[in-house]
PDB file of N, CA and C in Angstrom:
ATOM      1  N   UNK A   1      15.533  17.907  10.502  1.00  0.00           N
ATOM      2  CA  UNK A   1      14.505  17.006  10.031  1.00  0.00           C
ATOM      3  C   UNK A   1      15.103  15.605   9.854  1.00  0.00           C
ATOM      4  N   UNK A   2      14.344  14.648  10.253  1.00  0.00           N
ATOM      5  CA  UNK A   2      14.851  13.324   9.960  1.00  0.00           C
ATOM      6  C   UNK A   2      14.588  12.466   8.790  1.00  0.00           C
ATOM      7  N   UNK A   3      15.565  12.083   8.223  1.00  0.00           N
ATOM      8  CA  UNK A   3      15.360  11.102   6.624  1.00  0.00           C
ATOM      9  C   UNK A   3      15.907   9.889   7.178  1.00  0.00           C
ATOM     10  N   UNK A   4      14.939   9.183   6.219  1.00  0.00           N
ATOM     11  CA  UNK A   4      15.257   7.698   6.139  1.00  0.00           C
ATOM     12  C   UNK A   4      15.967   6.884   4.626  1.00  0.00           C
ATOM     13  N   UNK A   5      16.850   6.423   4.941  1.00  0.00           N
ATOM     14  CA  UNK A   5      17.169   5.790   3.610  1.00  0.00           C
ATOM     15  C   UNK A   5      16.360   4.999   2.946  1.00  0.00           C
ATOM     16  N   UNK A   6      16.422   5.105   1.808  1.00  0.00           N
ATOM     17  CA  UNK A   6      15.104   4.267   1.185  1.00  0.00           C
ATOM     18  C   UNK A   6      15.645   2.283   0.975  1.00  0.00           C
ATOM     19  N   UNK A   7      14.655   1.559   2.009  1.00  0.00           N
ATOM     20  CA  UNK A   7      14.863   0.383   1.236  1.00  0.00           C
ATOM     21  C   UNK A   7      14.415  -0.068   0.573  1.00  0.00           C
ATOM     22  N   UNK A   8      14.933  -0.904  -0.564  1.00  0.00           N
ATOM     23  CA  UNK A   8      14.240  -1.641  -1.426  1.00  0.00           C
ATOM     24  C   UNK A   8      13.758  -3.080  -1.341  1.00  0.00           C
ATOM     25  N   UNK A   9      14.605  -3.499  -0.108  1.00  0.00           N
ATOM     26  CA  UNK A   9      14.140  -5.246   0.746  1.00  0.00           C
ATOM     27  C   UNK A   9      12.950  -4.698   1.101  1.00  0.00           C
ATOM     28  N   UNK A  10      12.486  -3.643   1.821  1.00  0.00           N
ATOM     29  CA  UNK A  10      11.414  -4.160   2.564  1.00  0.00           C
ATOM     30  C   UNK A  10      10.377  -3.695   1.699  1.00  0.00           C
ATOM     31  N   UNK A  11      10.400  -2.681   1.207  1.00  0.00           N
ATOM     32  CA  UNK A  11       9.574  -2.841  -0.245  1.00  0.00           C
ATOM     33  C   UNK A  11       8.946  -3.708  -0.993  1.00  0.00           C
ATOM     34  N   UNK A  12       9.924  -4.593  -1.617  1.00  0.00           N
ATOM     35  CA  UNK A  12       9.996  -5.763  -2.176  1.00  0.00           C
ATOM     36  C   UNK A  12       9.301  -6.697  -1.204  1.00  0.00           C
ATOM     37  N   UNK A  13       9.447  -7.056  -0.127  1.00  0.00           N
ATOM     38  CA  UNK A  13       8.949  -8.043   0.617  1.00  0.00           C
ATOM     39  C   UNK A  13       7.368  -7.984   0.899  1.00  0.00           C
ATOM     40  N   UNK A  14       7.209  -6.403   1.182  1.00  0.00           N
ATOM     41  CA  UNK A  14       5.777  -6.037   1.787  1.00  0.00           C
ATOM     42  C   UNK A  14       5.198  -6.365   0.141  1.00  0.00           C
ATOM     43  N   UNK A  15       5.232  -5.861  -1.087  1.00  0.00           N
ATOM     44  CA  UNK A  15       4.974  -6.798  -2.032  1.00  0.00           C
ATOM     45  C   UNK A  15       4.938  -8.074  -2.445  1.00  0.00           C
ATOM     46  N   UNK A  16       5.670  -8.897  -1.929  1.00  0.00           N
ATOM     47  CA  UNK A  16       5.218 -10.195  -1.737  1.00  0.00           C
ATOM     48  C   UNK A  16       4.456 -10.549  -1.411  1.00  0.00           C
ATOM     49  N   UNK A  17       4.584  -9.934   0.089  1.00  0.00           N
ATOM     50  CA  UNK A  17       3.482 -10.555   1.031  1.00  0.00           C
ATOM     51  C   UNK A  17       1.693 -10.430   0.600  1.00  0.00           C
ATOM     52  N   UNK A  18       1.735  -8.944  -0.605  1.00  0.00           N
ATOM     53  CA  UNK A  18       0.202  -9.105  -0.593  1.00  0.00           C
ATOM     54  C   UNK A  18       0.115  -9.752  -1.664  1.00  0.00           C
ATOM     55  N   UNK A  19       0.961  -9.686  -2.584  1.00  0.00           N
ATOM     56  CA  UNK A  19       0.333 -10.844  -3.557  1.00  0.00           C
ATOM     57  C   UNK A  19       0.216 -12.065  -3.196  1.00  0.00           C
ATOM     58  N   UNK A  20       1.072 -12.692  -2.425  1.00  0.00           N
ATOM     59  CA  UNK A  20       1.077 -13.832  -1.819  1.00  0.00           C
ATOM     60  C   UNK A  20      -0.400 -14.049  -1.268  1.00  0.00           C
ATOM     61  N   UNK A  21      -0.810 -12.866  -0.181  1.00  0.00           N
ATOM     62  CA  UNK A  21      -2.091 -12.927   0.772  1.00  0.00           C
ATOM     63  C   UNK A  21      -3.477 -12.560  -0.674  1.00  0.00           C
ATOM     64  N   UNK A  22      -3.068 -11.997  -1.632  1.00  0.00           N
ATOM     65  CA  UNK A  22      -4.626 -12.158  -2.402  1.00  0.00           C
ATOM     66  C   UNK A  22      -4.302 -13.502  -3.656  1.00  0.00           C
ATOM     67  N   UNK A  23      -3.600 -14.355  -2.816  1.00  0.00           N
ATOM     68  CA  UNK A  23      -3.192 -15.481  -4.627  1.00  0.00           C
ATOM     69  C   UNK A  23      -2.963 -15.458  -5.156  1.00  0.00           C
ATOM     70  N   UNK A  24      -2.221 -14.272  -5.639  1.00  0.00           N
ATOM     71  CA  UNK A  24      -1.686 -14.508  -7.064  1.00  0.00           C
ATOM     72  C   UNK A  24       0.252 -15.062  -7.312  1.00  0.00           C
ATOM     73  N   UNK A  25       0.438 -16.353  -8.234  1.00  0.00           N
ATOM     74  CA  UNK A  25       1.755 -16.028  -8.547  1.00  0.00           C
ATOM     75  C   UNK A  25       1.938 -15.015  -9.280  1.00  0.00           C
ATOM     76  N   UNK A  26       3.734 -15.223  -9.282  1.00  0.00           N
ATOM     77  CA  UNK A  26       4.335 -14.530  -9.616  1.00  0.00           C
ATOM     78  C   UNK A  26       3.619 -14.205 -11.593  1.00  0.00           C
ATOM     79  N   UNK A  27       3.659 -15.244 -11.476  1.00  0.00           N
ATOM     80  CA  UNK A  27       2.855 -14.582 -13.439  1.00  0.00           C
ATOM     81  C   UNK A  27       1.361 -14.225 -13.426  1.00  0.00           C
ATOM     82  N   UNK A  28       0.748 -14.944 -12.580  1.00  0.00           N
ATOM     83  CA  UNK A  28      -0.789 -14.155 -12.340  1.00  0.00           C
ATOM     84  C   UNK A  28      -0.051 -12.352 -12.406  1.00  0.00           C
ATOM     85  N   UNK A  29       0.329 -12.459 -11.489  1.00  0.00           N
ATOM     86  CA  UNK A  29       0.127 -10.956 -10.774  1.00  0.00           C
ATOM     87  C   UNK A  29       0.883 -10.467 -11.977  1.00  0.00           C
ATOM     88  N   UNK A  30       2.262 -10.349 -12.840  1.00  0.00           N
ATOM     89  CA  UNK A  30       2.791  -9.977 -13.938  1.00  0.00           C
ATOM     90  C   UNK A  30       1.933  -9.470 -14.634  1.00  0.00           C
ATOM     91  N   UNK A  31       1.202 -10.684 -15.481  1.00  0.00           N
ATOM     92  CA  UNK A  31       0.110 -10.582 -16.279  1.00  0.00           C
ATOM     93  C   UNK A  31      -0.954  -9.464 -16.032  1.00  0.00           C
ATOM     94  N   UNK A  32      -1.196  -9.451 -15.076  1.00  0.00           N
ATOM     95  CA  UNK A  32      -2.338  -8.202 -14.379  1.00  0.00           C
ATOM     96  C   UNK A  32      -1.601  -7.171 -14.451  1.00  0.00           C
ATOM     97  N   UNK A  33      -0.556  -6.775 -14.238  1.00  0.00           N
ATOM     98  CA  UNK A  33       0.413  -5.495 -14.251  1.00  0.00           C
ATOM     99  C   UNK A  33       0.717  -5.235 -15.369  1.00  0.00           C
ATOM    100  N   UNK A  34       0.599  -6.262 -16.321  1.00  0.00           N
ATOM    101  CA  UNK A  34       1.253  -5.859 -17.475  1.00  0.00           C
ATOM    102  C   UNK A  34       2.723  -5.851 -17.550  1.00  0.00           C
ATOM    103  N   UNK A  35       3.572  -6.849 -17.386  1.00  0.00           N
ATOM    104  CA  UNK A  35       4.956  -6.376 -16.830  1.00  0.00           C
ATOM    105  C   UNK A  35       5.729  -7.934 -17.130  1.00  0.00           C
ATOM    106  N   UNK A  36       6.688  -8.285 -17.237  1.00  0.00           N
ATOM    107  CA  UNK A  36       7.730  -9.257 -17.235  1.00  0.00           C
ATOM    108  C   UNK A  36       7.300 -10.201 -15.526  1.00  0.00           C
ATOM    109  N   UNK A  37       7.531 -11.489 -15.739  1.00  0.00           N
ATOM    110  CA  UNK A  37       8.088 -11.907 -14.168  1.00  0.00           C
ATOM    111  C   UNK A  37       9.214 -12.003 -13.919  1.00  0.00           C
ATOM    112  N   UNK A  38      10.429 -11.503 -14.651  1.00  0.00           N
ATOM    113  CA  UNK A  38      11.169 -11.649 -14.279  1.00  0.00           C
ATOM    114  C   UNK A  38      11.229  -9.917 -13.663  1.00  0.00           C
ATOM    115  N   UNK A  39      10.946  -9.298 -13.749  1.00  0.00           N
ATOM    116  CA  UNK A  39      10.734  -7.370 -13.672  1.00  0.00           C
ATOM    117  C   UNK A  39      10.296  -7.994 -12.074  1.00  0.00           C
ATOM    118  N   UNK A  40       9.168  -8.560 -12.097  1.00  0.00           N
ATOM    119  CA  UNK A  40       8.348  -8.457 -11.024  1.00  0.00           C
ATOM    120  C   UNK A  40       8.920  -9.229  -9.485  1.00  0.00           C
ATOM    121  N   UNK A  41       9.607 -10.337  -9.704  1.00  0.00           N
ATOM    122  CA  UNK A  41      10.350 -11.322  -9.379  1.00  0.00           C
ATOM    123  C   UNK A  41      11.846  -9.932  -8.580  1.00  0.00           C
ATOM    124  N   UNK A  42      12.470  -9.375  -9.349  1.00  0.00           N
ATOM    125  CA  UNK A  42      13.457  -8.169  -9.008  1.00  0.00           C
ATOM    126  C   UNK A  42      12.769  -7.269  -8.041  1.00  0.00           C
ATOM    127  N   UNK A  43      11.508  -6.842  -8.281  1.00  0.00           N
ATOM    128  CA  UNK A  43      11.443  -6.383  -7.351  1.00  0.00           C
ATOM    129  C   UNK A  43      10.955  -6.758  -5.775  1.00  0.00           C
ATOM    130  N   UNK A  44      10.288  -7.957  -6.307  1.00  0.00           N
ATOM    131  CA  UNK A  44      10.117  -8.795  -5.032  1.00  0.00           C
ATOM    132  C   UNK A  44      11.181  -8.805  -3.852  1.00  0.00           C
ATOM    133  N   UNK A  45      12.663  -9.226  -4.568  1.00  0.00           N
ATOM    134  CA  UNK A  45      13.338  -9.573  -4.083  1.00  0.00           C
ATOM    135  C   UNK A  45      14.357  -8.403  -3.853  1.00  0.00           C
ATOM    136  N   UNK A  46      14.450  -6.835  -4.154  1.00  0.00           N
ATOM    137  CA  UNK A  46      15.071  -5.925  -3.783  1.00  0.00           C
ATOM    138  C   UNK A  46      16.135  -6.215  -3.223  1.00  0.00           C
ATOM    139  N   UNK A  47      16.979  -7.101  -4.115  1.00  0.00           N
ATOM    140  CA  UNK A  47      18.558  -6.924  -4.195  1.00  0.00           C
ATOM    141  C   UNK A  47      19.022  -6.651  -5.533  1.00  0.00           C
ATOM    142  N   UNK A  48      18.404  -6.290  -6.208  1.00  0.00           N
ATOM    143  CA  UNK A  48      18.748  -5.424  -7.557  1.00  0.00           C
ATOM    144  C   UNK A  48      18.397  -4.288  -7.497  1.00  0.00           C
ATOM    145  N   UNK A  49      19.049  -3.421  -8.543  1.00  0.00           N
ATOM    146  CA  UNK A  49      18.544  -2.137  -8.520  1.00  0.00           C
ATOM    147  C   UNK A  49      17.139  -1.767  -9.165  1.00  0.00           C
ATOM    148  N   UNK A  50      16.336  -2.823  -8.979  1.00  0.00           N
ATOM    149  CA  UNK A  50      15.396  -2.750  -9.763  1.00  0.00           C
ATOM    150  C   UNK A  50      13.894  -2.183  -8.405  1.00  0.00           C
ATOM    151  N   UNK A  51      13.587  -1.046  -8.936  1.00  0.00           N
ATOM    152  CA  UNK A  51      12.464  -0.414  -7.910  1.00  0.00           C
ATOM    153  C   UNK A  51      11.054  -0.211  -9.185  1.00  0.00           C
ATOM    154  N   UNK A  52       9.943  -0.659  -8.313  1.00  0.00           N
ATOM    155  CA  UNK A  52       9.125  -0.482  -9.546  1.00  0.00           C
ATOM    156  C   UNK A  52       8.931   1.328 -10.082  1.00  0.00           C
ATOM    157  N   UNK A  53       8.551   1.731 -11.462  1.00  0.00           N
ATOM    158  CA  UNK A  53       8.338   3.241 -11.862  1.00  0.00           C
ATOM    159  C   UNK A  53       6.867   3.268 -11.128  1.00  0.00           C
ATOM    160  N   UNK A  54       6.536   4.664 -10.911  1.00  0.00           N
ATOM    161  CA  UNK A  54       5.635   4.704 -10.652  1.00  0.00           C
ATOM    162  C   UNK A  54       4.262   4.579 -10.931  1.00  0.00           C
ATOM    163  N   UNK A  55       4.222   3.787 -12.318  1.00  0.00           N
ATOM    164  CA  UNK A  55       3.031   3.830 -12.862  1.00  0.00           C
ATOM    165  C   UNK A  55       3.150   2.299 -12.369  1.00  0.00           C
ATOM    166  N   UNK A  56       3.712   1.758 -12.277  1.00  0.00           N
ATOM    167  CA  UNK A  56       3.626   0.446 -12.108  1.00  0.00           C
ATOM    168  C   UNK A  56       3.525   0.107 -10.526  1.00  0.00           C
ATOM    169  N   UNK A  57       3.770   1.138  -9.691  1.00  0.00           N
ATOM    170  CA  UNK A  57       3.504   1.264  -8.367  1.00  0.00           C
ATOM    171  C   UNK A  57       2.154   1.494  -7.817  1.00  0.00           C
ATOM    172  N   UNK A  58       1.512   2.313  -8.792  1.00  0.00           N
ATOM    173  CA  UNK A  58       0.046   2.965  -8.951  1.00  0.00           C
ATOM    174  C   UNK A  58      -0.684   1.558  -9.205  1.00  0.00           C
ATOM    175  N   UNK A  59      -0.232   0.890 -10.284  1.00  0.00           N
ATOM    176  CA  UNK A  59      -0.870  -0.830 -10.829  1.00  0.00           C
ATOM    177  C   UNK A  59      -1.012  -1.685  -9.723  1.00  0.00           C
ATOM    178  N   UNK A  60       0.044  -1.711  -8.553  1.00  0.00           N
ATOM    179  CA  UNK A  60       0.387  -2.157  -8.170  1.00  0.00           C
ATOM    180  C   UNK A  60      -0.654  -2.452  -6.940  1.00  0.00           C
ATOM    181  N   UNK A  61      -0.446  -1.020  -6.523  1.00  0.00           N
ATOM    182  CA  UNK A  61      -1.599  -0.563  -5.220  1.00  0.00           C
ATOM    183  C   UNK A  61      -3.090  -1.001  -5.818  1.00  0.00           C
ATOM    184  N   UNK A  62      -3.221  -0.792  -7.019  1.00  0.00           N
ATOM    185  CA  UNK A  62      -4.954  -1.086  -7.432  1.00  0.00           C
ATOM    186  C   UNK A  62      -4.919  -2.136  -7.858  1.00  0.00           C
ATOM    187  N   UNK A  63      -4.174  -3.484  -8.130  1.00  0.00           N
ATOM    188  CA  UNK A  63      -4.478  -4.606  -8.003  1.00  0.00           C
ATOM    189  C   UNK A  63      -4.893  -5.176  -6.822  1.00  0.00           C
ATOM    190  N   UNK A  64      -4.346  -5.121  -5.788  1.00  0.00           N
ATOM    191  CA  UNK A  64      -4.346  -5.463  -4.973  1.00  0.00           C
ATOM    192  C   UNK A  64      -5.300  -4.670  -3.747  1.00  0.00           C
ATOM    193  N   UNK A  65      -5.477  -3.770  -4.149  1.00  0.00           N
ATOM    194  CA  UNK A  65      -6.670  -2.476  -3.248  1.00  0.00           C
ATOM    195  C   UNK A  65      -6.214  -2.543  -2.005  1.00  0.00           C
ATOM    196  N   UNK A  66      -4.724  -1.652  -2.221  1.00  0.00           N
ATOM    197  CA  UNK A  66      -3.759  -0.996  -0.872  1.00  0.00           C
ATOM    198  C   UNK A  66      -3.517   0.112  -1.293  1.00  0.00           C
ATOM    199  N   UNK A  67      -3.536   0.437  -0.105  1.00  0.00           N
ATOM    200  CA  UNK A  67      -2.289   2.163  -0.390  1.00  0.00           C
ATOM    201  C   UNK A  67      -1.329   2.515  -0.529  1.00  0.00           C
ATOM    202  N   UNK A  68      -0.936   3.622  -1.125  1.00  0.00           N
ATOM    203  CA  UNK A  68       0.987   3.633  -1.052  1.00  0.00           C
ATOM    204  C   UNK A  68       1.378   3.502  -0.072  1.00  0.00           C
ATOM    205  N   UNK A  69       0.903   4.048   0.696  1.00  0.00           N
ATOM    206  CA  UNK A  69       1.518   4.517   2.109  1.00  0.00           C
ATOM    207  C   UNK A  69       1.136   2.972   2.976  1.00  0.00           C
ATOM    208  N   UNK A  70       0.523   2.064   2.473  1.00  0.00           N
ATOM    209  CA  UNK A  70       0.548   0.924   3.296  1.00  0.00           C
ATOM    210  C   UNK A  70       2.326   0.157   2.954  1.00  0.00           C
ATOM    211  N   UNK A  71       2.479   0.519   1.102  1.00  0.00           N
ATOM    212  CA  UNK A  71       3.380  -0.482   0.858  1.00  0.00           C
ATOM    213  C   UNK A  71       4.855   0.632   1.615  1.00  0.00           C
ATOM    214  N   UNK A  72       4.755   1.828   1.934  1.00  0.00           N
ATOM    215  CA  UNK A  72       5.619   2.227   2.244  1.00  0.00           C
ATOM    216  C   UNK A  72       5.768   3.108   3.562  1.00  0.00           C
ATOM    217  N   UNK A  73       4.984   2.251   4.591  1.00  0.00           N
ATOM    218  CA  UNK A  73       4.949   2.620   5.872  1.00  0.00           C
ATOM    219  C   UNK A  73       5.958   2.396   6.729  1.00  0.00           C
ATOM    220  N   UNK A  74       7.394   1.663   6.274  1.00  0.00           N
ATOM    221  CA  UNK A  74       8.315   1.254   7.139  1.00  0.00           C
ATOM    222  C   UNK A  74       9.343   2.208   6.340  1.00  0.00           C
ATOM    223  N   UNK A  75       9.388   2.740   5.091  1.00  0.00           N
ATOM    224  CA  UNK A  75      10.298   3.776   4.417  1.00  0.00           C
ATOM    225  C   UNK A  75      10.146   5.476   4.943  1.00  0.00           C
ATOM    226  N   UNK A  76       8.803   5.760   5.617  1.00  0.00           N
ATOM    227  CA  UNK A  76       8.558   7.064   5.858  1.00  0.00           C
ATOM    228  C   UNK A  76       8.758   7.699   7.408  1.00  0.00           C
ATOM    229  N   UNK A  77       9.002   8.766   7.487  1.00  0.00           N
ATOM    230  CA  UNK A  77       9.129   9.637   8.584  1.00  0.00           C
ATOM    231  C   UNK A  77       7.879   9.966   9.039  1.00  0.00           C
ATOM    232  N   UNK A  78       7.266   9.709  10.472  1.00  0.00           N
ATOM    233  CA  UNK A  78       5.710  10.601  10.681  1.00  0.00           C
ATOM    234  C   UNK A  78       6.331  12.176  10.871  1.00  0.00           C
ATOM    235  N   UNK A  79       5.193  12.279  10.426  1.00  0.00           N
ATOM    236  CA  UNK A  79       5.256  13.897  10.158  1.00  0.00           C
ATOM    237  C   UNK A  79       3.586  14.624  10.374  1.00  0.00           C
ATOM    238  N   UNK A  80       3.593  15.585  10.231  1.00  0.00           N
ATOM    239  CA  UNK A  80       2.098  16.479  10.704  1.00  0.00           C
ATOM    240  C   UNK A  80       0.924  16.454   9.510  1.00  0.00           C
ATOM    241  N   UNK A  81       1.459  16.177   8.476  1.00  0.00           N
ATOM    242  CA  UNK A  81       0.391  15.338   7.822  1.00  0.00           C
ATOM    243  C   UNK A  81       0.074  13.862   7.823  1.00  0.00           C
ATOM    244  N   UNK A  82       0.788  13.004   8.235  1.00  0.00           N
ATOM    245  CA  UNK A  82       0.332  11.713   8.100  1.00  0.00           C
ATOM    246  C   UNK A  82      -0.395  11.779   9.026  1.00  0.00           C
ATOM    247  N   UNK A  83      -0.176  13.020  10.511  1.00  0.00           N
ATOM    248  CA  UNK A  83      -1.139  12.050  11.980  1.00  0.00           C
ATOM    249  C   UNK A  83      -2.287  13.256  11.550  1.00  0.00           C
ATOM    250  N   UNK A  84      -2.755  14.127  10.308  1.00  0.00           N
ATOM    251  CA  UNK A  84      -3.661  14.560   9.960  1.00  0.00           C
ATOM    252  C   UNK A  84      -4.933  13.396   9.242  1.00  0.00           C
ATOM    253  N   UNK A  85      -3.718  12.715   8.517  1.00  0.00           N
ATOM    254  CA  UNK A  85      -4.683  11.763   7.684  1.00  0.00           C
ATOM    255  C   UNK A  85      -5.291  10.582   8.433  1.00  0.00           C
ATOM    256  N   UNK A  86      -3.775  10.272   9.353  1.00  0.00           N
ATOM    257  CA  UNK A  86      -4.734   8.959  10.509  1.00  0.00           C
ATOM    258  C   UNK A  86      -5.399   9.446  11.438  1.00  0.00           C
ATOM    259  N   UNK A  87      -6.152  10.799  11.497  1.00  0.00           N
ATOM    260  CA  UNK A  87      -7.014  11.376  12.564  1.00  0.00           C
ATOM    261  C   UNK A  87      -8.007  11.256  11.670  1.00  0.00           C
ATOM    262  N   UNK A  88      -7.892  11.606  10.363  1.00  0.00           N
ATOM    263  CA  UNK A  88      -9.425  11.860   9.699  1.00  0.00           C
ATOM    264  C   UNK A  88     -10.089  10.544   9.452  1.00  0.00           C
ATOM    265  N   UNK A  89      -8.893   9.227   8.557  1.00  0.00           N
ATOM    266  CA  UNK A  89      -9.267   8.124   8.825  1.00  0.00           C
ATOM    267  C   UNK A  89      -9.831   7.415   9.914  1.00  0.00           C
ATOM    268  N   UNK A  90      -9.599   7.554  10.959  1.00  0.00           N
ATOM    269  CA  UNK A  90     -10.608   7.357  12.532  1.00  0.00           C
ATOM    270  C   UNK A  90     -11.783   7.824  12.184  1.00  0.00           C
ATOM    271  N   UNK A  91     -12.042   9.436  12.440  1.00  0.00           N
ATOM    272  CA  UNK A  91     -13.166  10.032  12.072  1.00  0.00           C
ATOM    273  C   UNK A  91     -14.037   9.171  11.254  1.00  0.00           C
ATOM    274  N   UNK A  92     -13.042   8.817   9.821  1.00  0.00           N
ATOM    275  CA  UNK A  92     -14.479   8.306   8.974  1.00  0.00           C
ATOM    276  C   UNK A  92     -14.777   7.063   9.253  1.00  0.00           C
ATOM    277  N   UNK A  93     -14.064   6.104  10.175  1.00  0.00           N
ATOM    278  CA  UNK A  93     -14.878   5.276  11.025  1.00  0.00           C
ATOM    279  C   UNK A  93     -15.124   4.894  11.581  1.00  0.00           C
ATOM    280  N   UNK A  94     -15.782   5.692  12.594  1.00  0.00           N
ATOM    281  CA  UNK A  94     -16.423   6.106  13.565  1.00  0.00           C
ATOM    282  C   UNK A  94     -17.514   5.872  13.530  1.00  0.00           C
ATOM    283  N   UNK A  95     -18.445   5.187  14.363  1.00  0.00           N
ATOM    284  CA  UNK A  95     -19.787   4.264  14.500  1.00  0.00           C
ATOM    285  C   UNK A  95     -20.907   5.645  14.012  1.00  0.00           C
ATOM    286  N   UNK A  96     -21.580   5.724  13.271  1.00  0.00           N
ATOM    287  CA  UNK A  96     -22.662   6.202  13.016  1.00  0.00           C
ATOM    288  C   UNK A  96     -24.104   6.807  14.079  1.00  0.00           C
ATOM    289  N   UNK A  97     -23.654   7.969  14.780  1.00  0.00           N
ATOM    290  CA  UNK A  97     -24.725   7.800  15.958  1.00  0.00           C
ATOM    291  C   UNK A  97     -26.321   7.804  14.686  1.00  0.00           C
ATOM    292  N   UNK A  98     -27.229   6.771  15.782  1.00  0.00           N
ATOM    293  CA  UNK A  98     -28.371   6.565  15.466  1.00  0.00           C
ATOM    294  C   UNK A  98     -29.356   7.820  15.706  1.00  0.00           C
ATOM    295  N   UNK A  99     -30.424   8.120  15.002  1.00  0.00           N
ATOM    296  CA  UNK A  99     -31.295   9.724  15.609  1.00  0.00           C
ATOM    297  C   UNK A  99     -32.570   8.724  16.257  1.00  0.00           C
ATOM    298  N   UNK A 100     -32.661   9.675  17.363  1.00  0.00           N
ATOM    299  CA  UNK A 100     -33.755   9.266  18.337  1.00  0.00           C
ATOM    300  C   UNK A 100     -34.976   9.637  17.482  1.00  0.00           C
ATOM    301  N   UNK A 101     -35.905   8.781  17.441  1.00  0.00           N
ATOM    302  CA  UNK A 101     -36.835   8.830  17.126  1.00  0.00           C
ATOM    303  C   UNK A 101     -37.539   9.874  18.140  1.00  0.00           C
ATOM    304  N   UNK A 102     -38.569  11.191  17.596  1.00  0.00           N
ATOM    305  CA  UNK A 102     -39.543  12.180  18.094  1.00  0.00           C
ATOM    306  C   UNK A 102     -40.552  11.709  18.679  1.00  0.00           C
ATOM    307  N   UNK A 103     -40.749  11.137  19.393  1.00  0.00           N
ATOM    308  CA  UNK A 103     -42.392  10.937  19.794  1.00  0.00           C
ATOM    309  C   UNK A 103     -43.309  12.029  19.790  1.00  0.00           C
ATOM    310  N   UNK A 104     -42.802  13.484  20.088  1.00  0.00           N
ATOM    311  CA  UNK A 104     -43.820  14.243  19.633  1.00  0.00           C
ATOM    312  C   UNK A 104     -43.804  15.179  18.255  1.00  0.00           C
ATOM    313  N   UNK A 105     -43.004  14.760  17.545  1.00  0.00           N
ATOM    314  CA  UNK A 105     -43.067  14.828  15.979  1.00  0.00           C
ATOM    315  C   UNK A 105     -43.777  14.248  15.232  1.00  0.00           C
TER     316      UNK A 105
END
């Protein structure tokens, strides 16, 4: 089976990037988390040993209305459940067929 080492740069970065992309600074977004900027700032920058806990990872994803698996799509192995979940995700959107109207109904 194949493992990946876990990084904490790209972690940190792909967190940047969405706070960056929904506006918030670094103390906006703190403040909303509930958390230090300097906490938040560490992990931005994942050259400390500083990784967010998971409740603050959970905060993290619902501030911003992402998924884990968005912020940690470059840390994971595909495997037979993820191409389960990106099959069903297709599925659910998937154009809506229209019903023919009966003319003799």
């Amino acid at each position: 089976m194949e493992t990946k080492a876990f990084d904490q740069g790209l972690l940190g970065k792909r967190i940047r990037e969405v706070r960056k992309s929904n506006g918030y600074t670094t103390r906006g977004a703190a403040d909303q988390l509930n958390i230090s900027q300097t906490y938040l700032r560490q992990i931005e920058s994942g050259k400390s040993t500083k990784t967010p806990s998971l409740a603050v990872f959970v905060s993290i994803c619902n501030l911003f209305h992402i998924s884990p698996d968005y912020l940690l799509q470059d840390q994971l192995v595909e495997n037979e459940l993820s191409a389960v979940k990106d099959a069903a995700a297709l599925y659910k959107k998937r154009p809506i067929p229209r019903k023919k109207s009966c003319l003799r109904c």
